[in-house]
C-alpha atoms as a PDB file:
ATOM      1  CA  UNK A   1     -39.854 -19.480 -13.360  1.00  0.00           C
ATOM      2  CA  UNK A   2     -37.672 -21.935 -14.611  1.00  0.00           C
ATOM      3  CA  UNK A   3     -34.826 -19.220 -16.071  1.00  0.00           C
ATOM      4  CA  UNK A   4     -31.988 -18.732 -14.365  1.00  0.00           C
ATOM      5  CA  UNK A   5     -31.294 -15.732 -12.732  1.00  0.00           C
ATOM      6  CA  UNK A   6     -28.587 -13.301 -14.017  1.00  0.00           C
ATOM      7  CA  UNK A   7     -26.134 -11.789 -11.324  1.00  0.00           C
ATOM      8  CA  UNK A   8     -25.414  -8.616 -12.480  1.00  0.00           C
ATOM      9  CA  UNK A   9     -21.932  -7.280 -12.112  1.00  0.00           C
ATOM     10  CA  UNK A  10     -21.117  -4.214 -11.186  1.00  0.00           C
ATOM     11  CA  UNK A  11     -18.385  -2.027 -13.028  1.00  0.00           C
ATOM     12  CA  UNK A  12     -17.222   1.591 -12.639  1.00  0.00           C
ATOM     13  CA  UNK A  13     -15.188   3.135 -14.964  1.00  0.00           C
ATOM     14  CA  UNK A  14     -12.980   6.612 -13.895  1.00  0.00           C
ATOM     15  CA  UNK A  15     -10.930   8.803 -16.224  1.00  0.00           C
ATOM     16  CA  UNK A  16      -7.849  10.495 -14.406  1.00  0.00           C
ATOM     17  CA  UNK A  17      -5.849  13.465 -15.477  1.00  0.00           C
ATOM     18  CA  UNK A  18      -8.546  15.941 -16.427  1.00  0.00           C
ATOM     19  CA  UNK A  19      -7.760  19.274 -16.861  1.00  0.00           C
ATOM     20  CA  UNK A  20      -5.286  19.501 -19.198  1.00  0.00           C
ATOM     21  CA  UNK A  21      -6.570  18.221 -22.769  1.00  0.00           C
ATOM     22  CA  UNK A  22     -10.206  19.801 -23.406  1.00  0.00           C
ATOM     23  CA  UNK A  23     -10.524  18.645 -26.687  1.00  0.00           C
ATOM     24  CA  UNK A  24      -9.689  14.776 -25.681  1.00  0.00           C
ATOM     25  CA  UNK A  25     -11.459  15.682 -22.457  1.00  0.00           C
ATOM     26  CA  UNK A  26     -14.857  16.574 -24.030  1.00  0.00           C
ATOM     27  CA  UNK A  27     -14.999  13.164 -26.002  1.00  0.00           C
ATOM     28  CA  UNK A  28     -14.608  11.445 -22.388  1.00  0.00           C
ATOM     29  CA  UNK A  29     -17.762  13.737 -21.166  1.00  0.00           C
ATOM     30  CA  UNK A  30     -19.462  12.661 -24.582  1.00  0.00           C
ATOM     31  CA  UNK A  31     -19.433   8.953 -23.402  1.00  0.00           C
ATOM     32  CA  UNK A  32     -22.042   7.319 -20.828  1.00  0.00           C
ATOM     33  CA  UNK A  33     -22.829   9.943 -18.044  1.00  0.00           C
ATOM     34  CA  UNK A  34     -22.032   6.552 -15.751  1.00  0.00           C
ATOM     35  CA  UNK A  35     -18.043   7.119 -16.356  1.00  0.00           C
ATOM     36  CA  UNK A  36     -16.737   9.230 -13.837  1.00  0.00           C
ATOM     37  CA  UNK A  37     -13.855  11.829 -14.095  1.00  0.00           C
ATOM     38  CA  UNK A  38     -10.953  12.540 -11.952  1.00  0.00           C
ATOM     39  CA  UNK A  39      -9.790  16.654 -12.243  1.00  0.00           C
ATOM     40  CA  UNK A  40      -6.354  17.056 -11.473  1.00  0.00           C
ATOM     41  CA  UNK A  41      -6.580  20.796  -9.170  1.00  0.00           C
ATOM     42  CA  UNK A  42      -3.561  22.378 -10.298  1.00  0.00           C
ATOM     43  CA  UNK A  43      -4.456  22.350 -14.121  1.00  0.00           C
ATOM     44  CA  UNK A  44      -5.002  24.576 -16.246  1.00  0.00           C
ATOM     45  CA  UNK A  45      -9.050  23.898 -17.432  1.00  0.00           C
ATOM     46  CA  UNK A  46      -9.366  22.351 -13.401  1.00  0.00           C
ATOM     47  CA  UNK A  47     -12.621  24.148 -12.702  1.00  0.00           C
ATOM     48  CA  UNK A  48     -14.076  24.183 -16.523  1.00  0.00           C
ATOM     49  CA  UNK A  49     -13.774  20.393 -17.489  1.00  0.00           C
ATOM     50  CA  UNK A  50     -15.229  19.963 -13.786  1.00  0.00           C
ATOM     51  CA  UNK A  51     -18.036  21.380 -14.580  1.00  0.00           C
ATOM     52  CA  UNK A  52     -18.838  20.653 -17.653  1.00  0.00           C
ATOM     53  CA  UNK A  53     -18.613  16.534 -16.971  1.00  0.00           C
ATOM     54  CA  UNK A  54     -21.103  17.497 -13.726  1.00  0.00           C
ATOM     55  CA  UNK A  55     -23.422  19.182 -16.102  1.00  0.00           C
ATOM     56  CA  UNK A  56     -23.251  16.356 -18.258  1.00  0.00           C
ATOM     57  CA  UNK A  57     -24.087  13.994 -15.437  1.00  0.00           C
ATOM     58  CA  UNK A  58     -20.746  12.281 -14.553  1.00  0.00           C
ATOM     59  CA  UNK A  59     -19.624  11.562 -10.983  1.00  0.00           C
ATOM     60  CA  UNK A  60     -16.686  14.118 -10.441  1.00  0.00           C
ATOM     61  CA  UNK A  61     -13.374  13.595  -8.032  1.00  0.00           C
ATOM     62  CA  UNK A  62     -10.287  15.097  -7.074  1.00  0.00           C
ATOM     63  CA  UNK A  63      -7.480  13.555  -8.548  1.00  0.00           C
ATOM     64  CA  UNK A  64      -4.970  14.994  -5.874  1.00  0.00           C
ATOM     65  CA  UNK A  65      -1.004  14.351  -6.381  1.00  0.00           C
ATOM     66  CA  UNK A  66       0.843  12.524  -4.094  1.00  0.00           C
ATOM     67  CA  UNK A  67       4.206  11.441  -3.494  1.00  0.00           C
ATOM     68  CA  UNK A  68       5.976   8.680  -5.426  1.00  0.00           C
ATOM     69  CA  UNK A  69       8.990   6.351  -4.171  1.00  0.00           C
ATOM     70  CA  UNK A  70      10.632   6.819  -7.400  1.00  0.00           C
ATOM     71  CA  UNK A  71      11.843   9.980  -8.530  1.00  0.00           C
ATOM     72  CA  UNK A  72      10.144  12.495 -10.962  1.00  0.00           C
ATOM     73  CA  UNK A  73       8.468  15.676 -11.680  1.00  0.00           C
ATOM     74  CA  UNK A  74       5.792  16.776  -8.967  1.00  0.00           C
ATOM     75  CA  UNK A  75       2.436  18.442  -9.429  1.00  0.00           C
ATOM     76  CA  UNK A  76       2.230  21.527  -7.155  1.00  0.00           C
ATOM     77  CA  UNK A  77       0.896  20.679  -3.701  1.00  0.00           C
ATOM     78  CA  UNK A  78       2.161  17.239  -3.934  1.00  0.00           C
ATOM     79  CA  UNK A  79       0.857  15.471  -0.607  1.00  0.00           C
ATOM     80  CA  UNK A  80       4.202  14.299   1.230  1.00  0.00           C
ATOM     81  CA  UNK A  81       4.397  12.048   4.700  1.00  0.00           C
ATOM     82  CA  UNK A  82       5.995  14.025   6.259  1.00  0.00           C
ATOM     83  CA  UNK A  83       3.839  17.424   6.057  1.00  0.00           C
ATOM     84  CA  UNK A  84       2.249  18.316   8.999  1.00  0.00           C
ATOM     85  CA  UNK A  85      -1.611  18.083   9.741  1.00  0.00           C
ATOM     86  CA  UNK A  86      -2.101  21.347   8.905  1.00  0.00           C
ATOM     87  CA  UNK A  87      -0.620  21.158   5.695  1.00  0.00           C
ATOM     88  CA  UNK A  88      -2.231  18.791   4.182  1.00  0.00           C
ATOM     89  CA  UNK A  89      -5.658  20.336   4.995  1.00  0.00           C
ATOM     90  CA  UNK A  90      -4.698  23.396   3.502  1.00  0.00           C
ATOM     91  CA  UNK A  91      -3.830  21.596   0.015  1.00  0.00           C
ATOM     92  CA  UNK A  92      -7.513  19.436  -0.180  1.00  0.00           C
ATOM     93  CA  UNK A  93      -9.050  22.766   0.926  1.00  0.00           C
ATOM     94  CA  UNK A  94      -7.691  24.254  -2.293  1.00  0.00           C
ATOM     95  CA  UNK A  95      -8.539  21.190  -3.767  1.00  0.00           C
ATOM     96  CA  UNK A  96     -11.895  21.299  -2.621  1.00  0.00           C
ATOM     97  CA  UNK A  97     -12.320  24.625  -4.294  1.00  0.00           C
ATOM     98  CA  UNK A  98     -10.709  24.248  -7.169  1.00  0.00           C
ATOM     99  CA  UNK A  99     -12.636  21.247  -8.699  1.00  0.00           C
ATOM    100  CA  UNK A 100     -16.319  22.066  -8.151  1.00  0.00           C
ATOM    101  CA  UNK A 101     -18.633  18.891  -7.654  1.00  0.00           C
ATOM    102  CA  UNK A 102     -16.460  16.953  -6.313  1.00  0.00           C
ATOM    103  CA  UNK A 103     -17.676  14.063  -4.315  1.00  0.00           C
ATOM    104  CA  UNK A 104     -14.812  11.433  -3.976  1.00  0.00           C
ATOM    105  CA  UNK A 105     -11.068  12.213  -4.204  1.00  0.00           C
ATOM    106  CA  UNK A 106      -8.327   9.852  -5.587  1.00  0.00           C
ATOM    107  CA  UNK A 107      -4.758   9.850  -5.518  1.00  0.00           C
ATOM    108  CA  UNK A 108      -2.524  10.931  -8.736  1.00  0.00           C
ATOM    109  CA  UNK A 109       0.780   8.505  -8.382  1.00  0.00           C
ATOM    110  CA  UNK A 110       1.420   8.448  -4.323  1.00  0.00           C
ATOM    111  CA  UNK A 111       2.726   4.889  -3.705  1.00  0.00           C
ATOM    112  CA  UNK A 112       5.533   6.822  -1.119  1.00  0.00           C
ATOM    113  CA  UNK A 113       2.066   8.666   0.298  1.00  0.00           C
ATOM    114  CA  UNK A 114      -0.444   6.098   0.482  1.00  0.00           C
ATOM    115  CA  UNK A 115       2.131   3.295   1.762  1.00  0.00           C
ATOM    116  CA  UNK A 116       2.619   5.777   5.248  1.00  0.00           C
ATOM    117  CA  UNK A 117       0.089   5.284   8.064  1.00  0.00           C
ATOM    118  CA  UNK A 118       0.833   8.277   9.320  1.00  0.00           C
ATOM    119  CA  UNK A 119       0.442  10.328   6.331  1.00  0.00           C
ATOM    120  CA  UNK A 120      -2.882   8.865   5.409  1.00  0.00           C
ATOM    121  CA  UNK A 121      -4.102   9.135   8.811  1.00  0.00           C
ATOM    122  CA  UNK A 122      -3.464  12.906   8.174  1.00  0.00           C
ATOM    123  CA  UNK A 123      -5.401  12.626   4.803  1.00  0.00           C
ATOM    124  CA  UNK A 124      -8.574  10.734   6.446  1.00  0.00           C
ATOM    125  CA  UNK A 125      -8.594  13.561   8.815  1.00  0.00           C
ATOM    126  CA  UNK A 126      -8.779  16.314   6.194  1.00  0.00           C
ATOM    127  CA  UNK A 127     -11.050  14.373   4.030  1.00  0.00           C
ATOM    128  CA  UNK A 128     -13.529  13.611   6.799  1.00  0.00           C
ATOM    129  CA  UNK A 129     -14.517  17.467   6.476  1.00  0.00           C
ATOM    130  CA  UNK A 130     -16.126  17.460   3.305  1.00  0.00           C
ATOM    131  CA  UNK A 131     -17.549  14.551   3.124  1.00  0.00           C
ATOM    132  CA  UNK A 132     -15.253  12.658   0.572  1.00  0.00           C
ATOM    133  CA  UNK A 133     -14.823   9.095  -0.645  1.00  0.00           C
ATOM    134  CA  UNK A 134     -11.344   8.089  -1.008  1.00  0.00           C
ATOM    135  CA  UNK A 135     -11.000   5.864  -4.327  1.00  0.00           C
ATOM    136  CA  UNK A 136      -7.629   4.466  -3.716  1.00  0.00           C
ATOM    137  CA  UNK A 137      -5.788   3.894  -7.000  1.00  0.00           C
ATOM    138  CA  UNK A 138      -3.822   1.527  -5.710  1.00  0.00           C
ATOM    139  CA  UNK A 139      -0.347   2.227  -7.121  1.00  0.00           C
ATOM    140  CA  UNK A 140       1.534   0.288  -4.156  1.00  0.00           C
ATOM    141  CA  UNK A 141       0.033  -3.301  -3.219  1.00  0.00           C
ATOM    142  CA  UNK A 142       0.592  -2.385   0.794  1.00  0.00           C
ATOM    143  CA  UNK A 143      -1.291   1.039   0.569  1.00  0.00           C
ATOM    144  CA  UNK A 144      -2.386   2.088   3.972  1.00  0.00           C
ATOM    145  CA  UNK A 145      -5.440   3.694   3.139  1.00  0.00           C
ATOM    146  CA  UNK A 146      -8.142   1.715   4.889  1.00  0.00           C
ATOM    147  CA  UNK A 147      -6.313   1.089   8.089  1.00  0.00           C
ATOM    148  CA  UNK A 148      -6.223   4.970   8.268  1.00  0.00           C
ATOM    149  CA  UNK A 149      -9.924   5.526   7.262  1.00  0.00           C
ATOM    150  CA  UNK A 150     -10.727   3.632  10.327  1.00  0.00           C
ATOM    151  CA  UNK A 151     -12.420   5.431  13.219  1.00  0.00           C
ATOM    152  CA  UNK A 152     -13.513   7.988  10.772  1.00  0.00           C
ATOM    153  CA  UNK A 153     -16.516   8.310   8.253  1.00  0.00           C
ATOM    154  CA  UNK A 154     -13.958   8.565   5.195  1.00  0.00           C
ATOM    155  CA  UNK A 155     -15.188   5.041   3.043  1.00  0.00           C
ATOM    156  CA  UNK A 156     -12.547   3.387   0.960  1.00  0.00           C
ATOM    157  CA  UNK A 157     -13.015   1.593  -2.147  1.00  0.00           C
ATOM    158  CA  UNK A 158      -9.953   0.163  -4.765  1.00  0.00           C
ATOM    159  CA  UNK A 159      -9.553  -0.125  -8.212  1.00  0.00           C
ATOM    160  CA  UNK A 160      -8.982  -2.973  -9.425  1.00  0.00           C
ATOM    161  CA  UNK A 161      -8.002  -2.555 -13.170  1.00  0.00           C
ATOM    162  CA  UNK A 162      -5.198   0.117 -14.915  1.00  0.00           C
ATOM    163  CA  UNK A 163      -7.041  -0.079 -18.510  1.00  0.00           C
ATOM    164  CA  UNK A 164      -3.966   1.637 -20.249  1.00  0.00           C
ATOM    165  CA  UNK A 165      -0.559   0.957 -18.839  1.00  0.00           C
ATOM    166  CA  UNK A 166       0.122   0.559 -22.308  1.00  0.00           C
ATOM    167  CA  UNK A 167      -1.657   2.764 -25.362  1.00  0.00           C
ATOM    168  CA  UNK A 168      -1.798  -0.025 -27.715  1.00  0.00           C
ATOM    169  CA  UNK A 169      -5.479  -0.993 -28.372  1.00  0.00           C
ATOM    170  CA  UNK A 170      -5.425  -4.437 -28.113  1.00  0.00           C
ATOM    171  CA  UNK A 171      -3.727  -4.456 -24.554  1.00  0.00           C
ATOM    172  CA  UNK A 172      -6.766  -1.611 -23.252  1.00  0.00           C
ATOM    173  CA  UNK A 173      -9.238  -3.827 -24.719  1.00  0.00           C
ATOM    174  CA  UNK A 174      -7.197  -7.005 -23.071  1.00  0.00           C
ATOM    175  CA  UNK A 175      -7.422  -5.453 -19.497  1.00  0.00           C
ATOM    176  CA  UNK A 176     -11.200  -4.303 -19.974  1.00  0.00           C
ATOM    177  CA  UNK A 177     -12.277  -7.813 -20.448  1.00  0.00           C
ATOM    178  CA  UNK A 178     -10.331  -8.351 -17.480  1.00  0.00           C
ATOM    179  CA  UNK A 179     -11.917  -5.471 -15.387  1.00  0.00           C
ATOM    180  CA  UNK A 180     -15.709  -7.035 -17.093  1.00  0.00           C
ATOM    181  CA  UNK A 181     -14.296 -10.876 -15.584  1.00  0.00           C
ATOM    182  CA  UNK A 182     -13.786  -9.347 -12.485  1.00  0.00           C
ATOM    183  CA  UNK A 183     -17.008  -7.782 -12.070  1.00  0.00           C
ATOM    184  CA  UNK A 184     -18.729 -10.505 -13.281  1.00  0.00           C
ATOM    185  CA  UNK A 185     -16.376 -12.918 -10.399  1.00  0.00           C
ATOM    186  CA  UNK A 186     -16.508 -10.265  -7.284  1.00  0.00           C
ATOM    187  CA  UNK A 187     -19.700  -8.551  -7.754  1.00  0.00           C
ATOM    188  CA  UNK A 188     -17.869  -5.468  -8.844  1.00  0.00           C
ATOM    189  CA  UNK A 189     -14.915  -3.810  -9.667  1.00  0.00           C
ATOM    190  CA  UNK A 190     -13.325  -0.244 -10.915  1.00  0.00           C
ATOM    191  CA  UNK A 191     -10.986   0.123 -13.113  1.00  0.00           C
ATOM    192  CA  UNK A 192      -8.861   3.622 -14.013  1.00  0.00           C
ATOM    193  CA  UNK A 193      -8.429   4.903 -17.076  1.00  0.00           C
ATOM    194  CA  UNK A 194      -6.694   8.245 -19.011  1.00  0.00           C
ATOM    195  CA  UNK A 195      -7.711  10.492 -21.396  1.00  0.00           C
ATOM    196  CA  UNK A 196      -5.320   9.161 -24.186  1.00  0.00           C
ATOM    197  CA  UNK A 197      -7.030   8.899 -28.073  1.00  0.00           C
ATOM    198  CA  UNK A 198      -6.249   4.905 -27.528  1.00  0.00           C
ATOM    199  CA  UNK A 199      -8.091   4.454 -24.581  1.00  0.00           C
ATOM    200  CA  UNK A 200     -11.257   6.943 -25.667  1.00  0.00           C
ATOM    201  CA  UNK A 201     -11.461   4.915 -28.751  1.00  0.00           C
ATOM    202  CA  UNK A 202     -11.397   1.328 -26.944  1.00  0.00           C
ATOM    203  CA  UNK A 203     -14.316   3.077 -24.543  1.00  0.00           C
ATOM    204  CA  UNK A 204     -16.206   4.661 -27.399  1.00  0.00           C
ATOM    205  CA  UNK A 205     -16.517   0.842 -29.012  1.00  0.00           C
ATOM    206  CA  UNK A 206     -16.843  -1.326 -25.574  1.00  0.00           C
ATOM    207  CA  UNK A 207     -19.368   0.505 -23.227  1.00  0.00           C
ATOM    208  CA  UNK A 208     -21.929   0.485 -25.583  1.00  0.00           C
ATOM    209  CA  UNK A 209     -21.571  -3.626 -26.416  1.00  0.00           C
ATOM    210  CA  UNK A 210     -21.315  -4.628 -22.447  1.00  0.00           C
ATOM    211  CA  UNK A 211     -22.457  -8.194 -21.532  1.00  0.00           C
ATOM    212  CA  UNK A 212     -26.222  -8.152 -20.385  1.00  0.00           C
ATOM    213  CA  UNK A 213     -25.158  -9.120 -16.793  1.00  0.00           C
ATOM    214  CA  UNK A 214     -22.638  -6.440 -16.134  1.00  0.00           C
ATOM    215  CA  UNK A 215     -23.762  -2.456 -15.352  1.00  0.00           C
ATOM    216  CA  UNK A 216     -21.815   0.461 -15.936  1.00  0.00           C
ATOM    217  CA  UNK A 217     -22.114   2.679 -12.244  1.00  0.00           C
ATOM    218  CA  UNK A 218     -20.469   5.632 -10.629  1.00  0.00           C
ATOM    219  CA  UNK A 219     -17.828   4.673  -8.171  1.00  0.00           C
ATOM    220  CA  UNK A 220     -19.879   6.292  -5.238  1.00  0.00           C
ATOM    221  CA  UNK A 221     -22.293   3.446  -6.034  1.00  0.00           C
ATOM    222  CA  UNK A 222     -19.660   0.727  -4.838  1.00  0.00           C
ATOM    223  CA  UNK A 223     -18.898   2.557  -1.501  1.00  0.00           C
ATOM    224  CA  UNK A 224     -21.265  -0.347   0.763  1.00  0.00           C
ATOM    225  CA  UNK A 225     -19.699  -2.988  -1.110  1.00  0.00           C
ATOM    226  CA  UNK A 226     -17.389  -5.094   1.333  1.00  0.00           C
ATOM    227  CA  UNK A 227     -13.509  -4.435   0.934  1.00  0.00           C
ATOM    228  CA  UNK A 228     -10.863  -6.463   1.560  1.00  0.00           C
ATOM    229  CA  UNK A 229      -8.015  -4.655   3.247  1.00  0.00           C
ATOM    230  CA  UNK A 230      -4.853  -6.824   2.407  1.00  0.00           C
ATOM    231  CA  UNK A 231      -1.945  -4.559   3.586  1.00  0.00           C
ATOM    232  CA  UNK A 232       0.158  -5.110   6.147  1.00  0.00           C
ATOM    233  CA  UNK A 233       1.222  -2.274   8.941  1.00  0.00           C
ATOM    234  CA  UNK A 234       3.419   0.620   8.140  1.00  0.00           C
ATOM    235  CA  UNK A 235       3.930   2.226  11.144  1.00  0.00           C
ATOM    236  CA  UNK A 236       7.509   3.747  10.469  1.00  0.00           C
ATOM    237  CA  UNK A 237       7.491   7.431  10.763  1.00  0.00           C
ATOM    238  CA  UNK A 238       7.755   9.729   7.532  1.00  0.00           C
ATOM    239  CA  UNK A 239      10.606  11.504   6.766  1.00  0.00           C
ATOM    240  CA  UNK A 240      11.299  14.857   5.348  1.00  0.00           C
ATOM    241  CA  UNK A 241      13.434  14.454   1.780  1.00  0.00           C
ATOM    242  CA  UNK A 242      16.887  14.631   1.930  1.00  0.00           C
ATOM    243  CA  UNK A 243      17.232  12.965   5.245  1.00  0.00           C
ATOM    244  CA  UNK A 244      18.501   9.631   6.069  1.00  0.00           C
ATOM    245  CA  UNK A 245      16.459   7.731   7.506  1.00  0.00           C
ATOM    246  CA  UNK A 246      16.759   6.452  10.814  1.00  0.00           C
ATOM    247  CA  UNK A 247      18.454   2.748  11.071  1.00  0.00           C
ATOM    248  CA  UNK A 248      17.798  -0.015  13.623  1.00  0.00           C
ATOM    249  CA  UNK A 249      20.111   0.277  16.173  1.00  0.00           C
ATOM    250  CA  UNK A 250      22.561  -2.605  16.088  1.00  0.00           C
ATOM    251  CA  UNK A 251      22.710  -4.300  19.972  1.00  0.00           C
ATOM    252  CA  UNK A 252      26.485  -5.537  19.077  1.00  0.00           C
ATOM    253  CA  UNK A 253      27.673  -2.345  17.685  1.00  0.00           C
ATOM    254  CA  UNK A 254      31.012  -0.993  19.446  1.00  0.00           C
ATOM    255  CA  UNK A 255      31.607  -4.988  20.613  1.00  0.00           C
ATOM    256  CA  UNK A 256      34.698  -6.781  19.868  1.00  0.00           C
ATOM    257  CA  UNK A 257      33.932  -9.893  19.066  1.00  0.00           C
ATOM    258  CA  UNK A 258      36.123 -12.831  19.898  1.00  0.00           C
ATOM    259  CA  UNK A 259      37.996 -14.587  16.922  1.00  0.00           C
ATOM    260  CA  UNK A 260      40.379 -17.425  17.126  1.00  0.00           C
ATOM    261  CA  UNK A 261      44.176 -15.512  16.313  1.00  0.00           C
ATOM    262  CA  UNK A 262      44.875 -19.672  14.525  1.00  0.00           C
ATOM    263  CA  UNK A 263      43.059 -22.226  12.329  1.00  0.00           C
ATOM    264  CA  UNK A 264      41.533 -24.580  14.615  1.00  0.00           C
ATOM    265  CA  UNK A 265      43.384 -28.014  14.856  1.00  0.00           C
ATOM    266  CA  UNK A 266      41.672 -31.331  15.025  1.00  0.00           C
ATOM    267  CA  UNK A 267      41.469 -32.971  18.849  1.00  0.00           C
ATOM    268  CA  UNK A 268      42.066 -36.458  18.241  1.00  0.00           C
ATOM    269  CA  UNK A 269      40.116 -39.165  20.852  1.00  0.00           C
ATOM    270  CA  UNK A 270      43.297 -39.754  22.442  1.00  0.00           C
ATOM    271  CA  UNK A 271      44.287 -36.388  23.334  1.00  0.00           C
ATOM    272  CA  UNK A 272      41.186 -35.786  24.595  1.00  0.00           C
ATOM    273  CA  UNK A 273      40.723 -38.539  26.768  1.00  0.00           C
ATOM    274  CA  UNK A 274      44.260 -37.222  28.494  1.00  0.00           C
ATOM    275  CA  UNK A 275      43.052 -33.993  28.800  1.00  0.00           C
ATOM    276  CA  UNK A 276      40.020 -34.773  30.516  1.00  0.00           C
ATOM    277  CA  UNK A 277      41.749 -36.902  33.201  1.00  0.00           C
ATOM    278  CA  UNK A 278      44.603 -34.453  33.820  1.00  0.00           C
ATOM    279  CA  UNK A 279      41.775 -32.017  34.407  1.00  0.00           C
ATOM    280  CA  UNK A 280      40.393 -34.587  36.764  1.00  0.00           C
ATOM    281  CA  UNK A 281      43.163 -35.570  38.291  1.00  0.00           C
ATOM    282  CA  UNK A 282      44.015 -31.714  39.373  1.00  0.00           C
ATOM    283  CA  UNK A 283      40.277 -31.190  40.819  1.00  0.00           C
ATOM    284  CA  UNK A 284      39.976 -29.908  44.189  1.00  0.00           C
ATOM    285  CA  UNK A 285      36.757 -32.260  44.569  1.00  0.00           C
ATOM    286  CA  UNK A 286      38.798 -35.152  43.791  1.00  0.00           C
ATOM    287  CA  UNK A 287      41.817 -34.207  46.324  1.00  0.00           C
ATOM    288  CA  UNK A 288      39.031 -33.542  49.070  1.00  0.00           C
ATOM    289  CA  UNK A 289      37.591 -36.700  48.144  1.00  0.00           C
ATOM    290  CA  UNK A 290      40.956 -38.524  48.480  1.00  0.00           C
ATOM    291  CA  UNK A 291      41.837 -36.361  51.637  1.00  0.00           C
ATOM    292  CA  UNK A 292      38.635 -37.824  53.456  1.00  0.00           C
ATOM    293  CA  UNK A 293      38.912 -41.322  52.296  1.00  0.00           C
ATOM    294  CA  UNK A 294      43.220 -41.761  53.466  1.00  0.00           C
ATOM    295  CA  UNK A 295      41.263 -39.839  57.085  1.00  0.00           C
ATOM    296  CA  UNK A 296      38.475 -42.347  57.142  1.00  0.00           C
ATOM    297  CA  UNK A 297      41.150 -45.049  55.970  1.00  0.00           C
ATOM    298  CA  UNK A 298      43.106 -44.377  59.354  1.00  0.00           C
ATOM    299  CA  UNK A 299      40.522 -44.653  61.573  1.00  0.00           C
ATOM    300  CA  UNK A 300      39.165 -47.812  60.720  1.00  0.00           C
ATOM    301  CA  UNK A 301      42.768 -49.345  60.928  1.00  0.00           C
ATOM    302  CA  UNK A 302      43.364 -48.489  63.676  1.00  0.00           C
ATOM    303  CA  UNK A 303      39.875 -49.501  65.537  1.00  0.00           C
ATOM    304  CA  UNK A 304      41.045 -52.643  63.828  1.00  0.00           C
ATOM    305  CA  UNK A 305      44.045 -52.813  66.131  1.00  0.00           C
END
């Protein structure tokens, strides 16, 4: 009675980019059922590495492509703001059939996608269908994706930790401590992962050594935990690629602005002074005033008399 009690922090672990590697794939499914895979539906082994990890026991998800702000090569069916609503459900219906088991999706790259209100609203929409959890991977800080789930029955949850930015061991094992702190701080937290030899050998030594207050879950166990939503609105409607997009209009545009033609001069006290009583002097208040005053002058000189 007298222990204290442990906390236990929650962490959930996904692998992206399956389909392409079976052979580093299967040493991903060989690891704790409780690490969760994210199929990429265009590739190659989409459907077979999809079901295998299910029929190992991991938590499966779409890893669907959507569109960067910086330039490079696209998956097929790369989600784009500017597609229209029917679009977009056509490419998670595919989706949908192409990775089997699926029961969350995430986003491959899409900081142009998930930064659009509008084009996520169009997402939540489509999702919202099949039943879908929408693991946002967070690759822009002002991703729109939970203002968009609103109103809907989409949930949104974040990640929290990229294990391998770099492939060097030390720095994966650097930013799983990390993902362990902030589980351990927050109650929980995901981090995202790839199937690179550096990164299955980090998990392969680390999962099985966790601290006694932290749990390895799947991400769909996270989805009642509270969220912070820290964005801030993006309401600025998509464009289609290749066209400008539309500029504030300028309220002084087409107005000549007045500009003095010579360097201004200094007014010395003097000057001033003269010009001011010139200026009074050549009033029309001032010769009314005088005009009454010489009228009402007059009469009382001569009641005088």
């Amino acid at each position: 009675m007298l222990t204290t009690p442990v906390y236990a922090g929650k962490l959930a672990i996904v692998i992206d980019d399956f389909g392409y590697r079976p052979a580093q794939e299967n040493k991903v499914i060989a690891l704790p059922a409780n690490i969760s895979v994210a199929v990429l539906p265009n590739a190659p082994h989409a459907r077979e590495m999809a079901t295998k990890a299910h029929n190992a026991g991991h938590e499966v998800l779409i890893h669907l492509p959507m569109a960067p702000l910086s330039k490079q090569p696209l998956e097929k069916d790369t989600l784009r703001p500017d597609m229209s609503s029917g679009e977009i459900e056509r490419i998670i219906r595919e989706a949908v059939n192409d990775v089997p088991y699926a029961v969350g999706l995430n986003n491959h790259m899409g900081s142009a996608m998930t930064s659009s209100l509008f084009g996520m609203q169009k997402v939540m929409q489509a999702l919202g269908q099949y039943n879908l959890y929408f693991l946002d991977s967070m690759t822009i800080g002002n991703s729109q994706s939970m203002r968009a789930a609103a109103g809907t029955n989409v949930k949104v949850i974040k990640r929290k930790v990229f294990l391998d930015d770099t492939q060097n061991e030390a720095d994966i094992r650097f930013q799983f401590n990390r993902a362990v702190e902030l589980a351990r701080r927050n109650g929980s937290a995901i981090a995202i992962g790839h199937p690179h030899p550096s990164t299955v050998r980090v998990l392969q030594q680390m999962v099985y050594s966790l601290p006694a207050d932290i749990t390895l879950v799947r991400p769909s166990s996270l989805l009642n935990e509270p969220q912070v939503d820290t964005s801030r609105p993006n309401n600025s409607r998509p464009v289609a690629p290749g066209k400008p997009a539309e500029q504030p209009r300028n309220p002084f545009k087409g107005v000549n602005l007045c500009k003095p033609k010579q360097p201004l001069q200094p007014v010395y006290a003097t000057t001033f002074f003269s010009v001011i009583g010139e200026s009074i002097s050549q009033s029309q208040l001032l010769k009314y005033m005088q005009h009454q005053w010489q009228g009402w002058d007059k009469s009382l000189k001569a009641t005088q008399s």
